[in-house]
PDB file of N, CA and C in Angstrom:
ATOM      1  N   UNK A   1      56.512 134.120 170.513  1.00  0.00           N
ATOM      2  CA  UNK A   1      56.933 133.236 171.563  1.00  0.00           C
ATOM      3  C   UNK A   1      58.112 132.385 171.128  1.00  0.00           C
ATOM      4  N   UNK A   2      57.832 131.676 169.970  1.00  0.00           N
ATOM      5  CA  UNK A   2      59.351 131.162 169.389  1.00  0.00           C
ATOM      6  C   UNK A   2      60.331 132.166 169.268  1.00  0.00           C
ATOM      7  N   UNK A   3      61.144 132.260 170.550  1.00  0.00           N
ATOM      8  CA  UNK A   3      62.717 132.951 170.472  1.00  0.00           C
ATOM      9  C   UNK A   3      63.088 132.481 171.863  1.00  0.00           C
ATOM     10  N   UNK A   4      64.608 132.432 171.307  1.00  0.00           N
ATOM     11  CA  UNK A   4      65.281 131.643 172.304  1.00  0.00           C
ATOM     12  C   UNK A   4      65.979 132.799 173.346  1.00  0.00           C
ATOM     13  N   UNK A   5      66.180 132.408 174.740  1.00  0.00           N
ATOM     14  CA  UNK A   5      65.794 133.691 175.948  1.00  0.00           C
ATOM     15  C   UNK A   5      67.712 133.814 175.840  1.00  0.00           C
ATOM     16  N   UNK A   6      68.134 132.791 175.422  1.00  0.00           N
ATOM     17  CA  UNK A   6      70.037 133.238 175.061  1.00  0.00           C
ATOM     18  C   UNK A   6      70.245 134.163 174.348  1.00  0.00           C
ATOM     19  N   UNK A   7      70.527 133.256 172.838  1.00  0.00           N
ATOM     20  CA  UNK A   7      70.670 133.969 171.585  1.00  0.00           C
ATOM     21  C   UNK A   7      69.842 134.921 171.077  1.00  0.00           C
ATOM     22  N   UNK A   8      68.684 134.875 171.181  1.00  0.00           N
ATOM     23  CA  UNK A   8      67.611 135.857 170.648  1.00  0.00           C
ATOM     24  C   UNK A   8      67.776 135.023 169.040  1.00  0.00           C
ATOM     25  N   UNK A   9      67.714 134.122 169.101  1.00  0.00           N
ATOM     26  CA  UNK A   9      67.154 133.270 167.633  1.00  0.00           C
ATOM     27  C   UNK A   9      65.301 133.504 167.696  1.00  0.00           C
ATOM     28  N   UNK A  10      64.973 134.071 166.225  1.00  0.00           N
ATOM     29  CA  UNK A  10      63.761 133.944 166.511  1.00  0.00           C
ATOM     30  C   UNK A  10      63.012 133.479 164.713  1.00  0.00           C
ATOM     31  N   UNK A  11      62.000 133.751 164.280  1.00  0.00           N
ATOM     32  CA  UNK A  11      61.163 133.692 163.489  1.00  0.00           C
ATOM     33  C   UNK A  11      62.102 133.947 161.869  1.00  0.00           C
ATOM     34  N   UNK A  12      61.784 133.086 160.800  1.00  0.00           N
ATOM     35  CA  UNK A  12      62.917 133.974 159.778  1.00  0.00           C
ATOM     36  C   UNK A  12      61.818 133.647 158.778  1.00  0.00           C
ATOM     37  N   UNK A  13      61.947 134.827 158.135  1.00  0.00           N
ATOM     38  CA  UNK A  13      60.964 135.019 156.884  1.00  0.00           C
ATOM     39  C   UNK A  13      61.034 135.124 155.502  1.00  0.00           C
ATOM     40  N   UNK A  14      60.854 134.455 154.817  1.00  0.00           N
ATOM     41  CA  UNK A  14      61.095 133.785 153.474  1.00  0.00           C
ATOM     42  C   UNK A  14      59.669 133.215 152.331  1.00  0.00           C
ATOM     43  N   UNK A  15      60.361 133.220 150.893  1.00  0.00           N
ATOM     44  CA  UNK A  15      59.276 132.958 150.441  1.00  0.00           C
ATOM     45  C   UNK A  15      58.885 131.674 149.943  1.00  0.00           C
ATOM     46  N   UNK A  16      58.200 130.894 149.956  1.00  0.00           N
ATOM     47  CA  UNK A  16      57.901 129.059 149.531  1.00  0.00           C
ATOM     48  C   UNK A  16      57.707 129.498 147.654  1.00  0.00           C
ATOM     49  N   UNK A  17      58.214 128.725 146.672  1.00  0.00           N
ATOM     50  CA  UNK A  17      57.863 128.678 145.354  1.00  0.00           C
ATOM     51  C   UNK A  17      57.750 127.087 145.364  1.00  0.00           C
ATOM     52  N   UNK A  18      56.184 126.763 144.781  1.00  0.00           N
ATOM     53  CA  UNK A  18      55.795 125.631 144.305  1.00  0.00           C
ATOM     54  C   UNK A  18      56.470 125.182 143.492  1.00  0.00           C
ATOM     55  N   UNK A  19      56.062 124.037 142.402  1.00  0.00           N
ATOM     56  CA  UNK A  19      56.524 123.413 141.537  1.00  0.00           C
ATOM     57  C   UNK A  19      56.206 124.084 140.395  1.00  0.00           C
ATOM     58  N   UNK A  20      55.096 124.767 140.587  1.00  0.00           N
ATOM     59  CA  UNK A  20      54.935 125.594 139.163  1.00  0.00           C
ATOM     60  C   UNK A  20      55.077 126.745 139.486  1.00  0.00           C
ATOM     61  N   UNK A  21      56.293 127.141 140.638  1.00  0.00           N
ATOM     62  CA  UNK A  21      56.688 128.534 140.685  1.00  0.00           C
ATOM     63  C   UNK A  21      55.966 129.553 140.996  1.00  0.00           C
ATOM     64  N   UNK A  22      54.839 129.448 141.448  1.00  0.00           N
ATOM     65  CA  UNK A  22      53.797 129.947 142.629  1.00  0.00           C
ATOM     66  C   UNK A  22      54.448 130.376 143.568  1.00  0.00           C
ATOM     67  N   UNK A  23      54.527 131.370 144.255  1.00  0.00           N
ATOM     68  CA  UNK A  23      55.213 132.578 145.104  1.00  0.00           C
ATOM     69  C   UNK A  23      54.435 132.417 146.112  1.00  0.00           C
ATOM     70  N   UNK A  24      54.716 132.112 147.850  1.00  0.00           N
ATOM     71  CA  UNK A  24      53.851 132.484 148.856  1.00  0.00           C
ATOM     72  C   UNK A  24      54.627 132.904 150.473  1.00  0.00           C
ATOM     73  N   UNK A  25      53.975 133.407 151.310  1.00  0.00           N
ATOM     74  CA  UNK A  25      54.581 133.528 151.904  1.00  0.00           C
ATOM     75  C   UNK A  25      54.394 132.475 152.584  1.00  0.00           C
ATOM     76  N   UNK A  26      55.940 132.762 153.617  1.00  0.00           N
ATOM     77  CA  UNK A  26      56.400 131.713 154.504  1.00  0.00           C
ATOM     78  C   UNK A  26      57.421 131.591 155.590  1.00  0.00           C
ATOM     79  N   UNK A  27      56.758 130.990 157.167  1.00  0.00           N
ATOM     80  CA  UNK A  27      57.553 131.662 157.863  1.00  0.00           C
ATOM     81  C   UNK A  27      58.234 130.289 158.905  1.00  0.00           C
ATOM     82  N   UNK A  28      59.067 130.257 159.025  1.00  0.00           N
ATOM     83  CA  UNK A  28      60.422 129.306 159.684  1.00  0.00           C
ATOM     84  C   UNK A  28      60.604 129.444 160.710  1.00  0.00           C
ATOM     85  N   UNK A  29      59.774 128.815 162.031  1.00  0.00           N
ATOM     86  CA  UNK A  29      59.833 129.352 163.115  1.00  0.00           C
ATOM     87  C   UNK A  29      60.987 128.190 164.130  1.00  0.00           C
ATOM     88  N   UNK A  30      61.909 128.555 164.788  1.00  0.00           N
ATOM     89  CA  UNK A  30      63.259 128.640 165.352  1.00  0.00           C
ATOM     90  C   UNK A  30      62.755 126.684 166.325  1.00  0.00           C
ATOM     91  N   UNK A  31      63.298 125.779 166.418  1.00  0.00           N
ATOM     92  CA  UNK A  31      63.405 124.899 167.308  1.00  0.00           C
ATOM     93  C   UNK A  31      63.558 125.128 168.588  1.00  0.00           C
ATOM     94  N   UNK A  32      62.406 125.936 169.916  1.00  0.00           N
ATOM     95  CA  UNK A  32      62.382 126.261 171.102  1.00  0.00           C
ATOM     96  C   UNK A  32      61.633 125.246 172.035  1.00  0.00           C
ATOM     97  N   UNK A  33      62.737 124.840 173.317  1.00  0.00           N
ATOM     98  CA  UNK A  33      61.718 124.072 174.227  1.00  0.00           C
ATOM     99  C   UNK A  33      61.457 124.790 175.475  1.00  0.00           C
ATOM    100  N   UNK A  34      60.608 124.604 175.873  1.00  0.00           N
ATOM    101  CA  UNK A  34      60.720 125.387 177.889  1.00  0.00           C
ATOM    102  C   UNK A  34      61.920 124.402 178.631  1.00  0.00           C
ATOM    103  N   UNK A  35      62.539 125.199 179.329  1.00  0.00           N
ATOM    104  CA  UNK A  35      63.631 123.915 179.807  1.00  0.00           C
ATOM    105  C   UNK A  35      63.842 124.665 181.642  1.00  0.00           C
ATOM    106  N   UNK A  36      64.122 124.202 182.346  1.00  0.00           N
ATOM    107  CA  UNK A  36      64.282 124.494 183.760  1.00  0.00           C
ATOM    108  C   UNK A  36      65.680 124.376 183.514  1.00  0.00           C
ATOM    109  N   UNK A  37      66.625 125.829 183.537  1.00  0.00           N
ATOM    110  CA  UNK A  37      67.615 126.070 183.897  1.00  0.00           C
ATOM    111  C   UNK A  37      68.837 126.440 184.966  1.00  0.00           C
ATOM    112  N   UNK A  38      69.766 125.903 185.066  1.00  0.00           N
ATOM    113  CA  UNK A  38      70.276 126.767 186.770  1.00  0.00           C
ATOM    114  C   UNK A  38      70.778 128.193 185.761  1.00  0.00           C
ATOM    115  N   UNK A  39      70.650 129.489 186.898  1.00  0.00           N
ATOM    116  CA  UNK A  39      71.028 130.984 186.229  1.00  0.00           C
ATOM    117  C   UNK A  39      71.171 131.723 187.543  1.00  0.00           C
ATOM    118  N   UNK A  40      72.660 131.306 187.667  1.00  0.00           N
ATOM    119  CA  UNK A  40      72.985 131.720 188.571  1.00  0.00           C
ATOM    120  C   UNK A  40      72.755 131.780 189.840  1.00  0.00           C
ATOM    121  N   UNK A  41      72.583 129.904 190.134  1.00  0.00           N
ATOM    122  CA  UNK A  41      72.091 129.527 191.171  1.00  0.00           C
ATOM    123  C   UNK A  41      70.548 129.597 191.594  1.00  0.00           C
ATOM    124  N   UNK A  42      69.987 129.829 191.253  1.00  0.00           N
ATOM    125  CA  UNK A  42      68.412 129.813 191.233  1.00  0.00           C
ATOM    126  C   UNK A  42      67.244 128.978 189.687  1.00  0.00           C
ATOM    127  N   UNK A  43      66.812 128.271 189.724  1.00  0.00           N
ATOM    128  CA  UNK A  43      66.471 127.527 188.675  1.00  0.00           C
ATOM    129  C   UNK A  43      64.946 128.711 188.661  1.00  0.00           C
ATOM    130  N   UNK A  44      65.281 128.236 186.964  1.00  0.00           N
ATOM    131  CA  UNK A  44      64.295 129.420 185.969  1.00  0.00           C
ATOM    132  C   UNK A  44      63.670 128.655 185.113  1.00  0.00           C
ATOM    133  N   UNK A  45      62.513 129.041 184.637  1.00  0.00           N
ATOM    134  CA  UNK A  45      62.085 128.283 183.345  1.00  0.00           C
ATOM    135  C   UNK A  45      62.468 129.112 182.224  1.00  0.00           C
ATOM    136  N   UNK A  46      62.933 128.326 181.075  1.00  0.00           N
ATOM    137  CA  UNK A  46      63.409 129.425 180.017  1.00  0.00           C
ATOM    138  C   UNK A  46      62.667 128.897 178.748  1.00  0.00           C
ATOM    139  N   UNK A  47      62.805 129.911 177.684  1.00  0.00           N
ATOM    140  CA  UNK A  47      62.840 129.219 176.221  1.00  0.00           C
ATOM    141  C   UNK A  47      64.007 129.115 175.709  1.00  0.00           C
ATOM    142  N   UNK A  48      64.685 128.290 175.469  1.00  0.00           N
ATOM    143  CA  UNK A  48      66.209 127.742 174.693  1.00  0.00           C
ATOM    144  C   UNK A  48      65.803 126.975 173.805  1.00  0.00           C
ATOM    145  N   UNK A  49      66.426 127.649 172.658  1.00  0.00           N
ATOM    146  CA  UNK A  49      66.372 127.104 171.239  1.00  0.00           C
ATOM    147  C   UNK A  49      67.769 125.428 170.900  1.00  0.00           C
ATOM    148  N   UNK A  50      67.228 124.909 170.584  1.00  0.00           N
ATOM    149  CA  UNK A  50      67.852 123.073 170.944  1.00  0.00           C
ATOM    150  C   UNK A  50      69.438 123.558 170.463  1.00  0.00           C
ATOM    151  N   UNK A  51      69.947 124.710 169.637  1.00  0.00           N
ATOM    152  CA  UNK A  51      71.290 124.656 169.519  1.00  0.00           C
ATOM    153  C   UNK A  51      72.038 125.375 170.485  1.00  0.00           C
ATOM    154  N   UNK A  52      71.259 125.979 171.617  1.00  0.00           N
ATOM    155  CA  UNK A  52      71.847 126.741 172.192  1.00  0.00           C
ATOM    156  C   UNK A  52      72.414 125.404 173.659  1.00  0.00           C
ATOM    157  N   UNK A  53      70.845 124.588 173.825  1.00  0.00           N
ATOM    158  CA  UNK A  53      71.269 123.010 174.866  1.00  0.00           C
ATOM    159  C   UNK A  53      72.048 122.223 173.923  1.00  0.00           C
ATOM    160  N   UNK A  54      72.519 122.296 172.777  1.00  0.00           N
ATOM    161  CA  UNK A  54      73.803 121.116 172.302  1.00  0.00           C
ATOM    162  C   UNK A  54      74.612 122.016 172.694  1.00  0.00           C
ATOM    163  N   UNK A  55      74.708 123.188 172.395  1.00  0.00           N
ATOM    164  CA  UNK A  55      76.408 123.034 172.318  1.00  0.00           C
ATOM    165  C   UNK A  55      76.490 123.728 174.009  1.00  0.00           C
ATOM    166  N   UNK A  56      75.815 123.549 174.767  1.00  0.00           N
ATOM    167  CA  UNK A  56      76.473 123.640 176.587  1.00  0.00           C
ATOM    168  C   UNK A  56      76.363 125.042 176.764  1.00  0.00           C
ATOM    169  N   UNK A  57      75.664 125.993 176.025  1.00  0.00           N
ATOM    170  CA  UNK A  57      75.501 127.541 176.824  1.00  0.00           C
ATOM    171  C   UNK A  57      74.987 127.441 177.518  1.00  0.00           C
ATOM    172  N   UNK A  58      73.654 126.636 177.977  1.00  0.00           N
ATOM    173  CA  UNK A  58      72.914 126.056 178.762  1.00  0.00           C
ATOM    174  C   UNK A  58      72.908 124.933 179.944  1.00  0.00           C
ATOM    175  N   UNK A  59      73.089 125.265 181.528  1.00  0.00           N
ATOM    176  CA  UNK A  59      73.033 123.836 182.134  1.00  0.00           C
ATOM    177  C   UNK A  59      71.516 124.129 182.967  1.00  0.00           C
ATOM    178  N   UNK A  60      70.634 123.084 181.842  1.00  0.00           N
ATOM    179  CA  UNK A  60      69.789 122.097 182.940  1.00  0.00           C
ATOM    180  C   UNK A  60      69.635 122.086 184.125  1.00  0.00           C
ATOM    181  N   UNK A  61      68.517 122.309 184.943  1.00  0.00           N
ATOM    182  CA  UNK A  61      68.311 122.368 186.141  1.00  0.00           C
ATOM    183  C   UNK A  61      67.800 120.292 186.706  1.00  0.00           C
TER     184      UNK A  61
END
């Protein structure tokens, strides 16, 4: 569910090492809000990831 309905930003997967270098997995899931968008004149509910509403790909319904 975390992915953004623009960019297709989604989930990124990586590994956490403790302090004593303990290996685990670990997963980074993307900054997504539900937002009511206009799209092409008809308002939608979307998932948009918060960099896609800064920088204006996105107008707000």
């Amino acid at each position: 569910m975390a992915k953004c309905a623009i960019c297709e930003k989604g989930v990124h997967f990586g590994i956490a090492v403790s302090h004593s270098h303990r290996r685990s997995n670990k997963i980074w899931k993307s900054n997504v809000k539900s937002v009511r968008v206009n799209n092409n004149g008809t308002v939608q509910k979307m998932y948009v990831c918060t960099s896609c509403l800064k920088s204006g790909l996105v107008e707000r319904a």
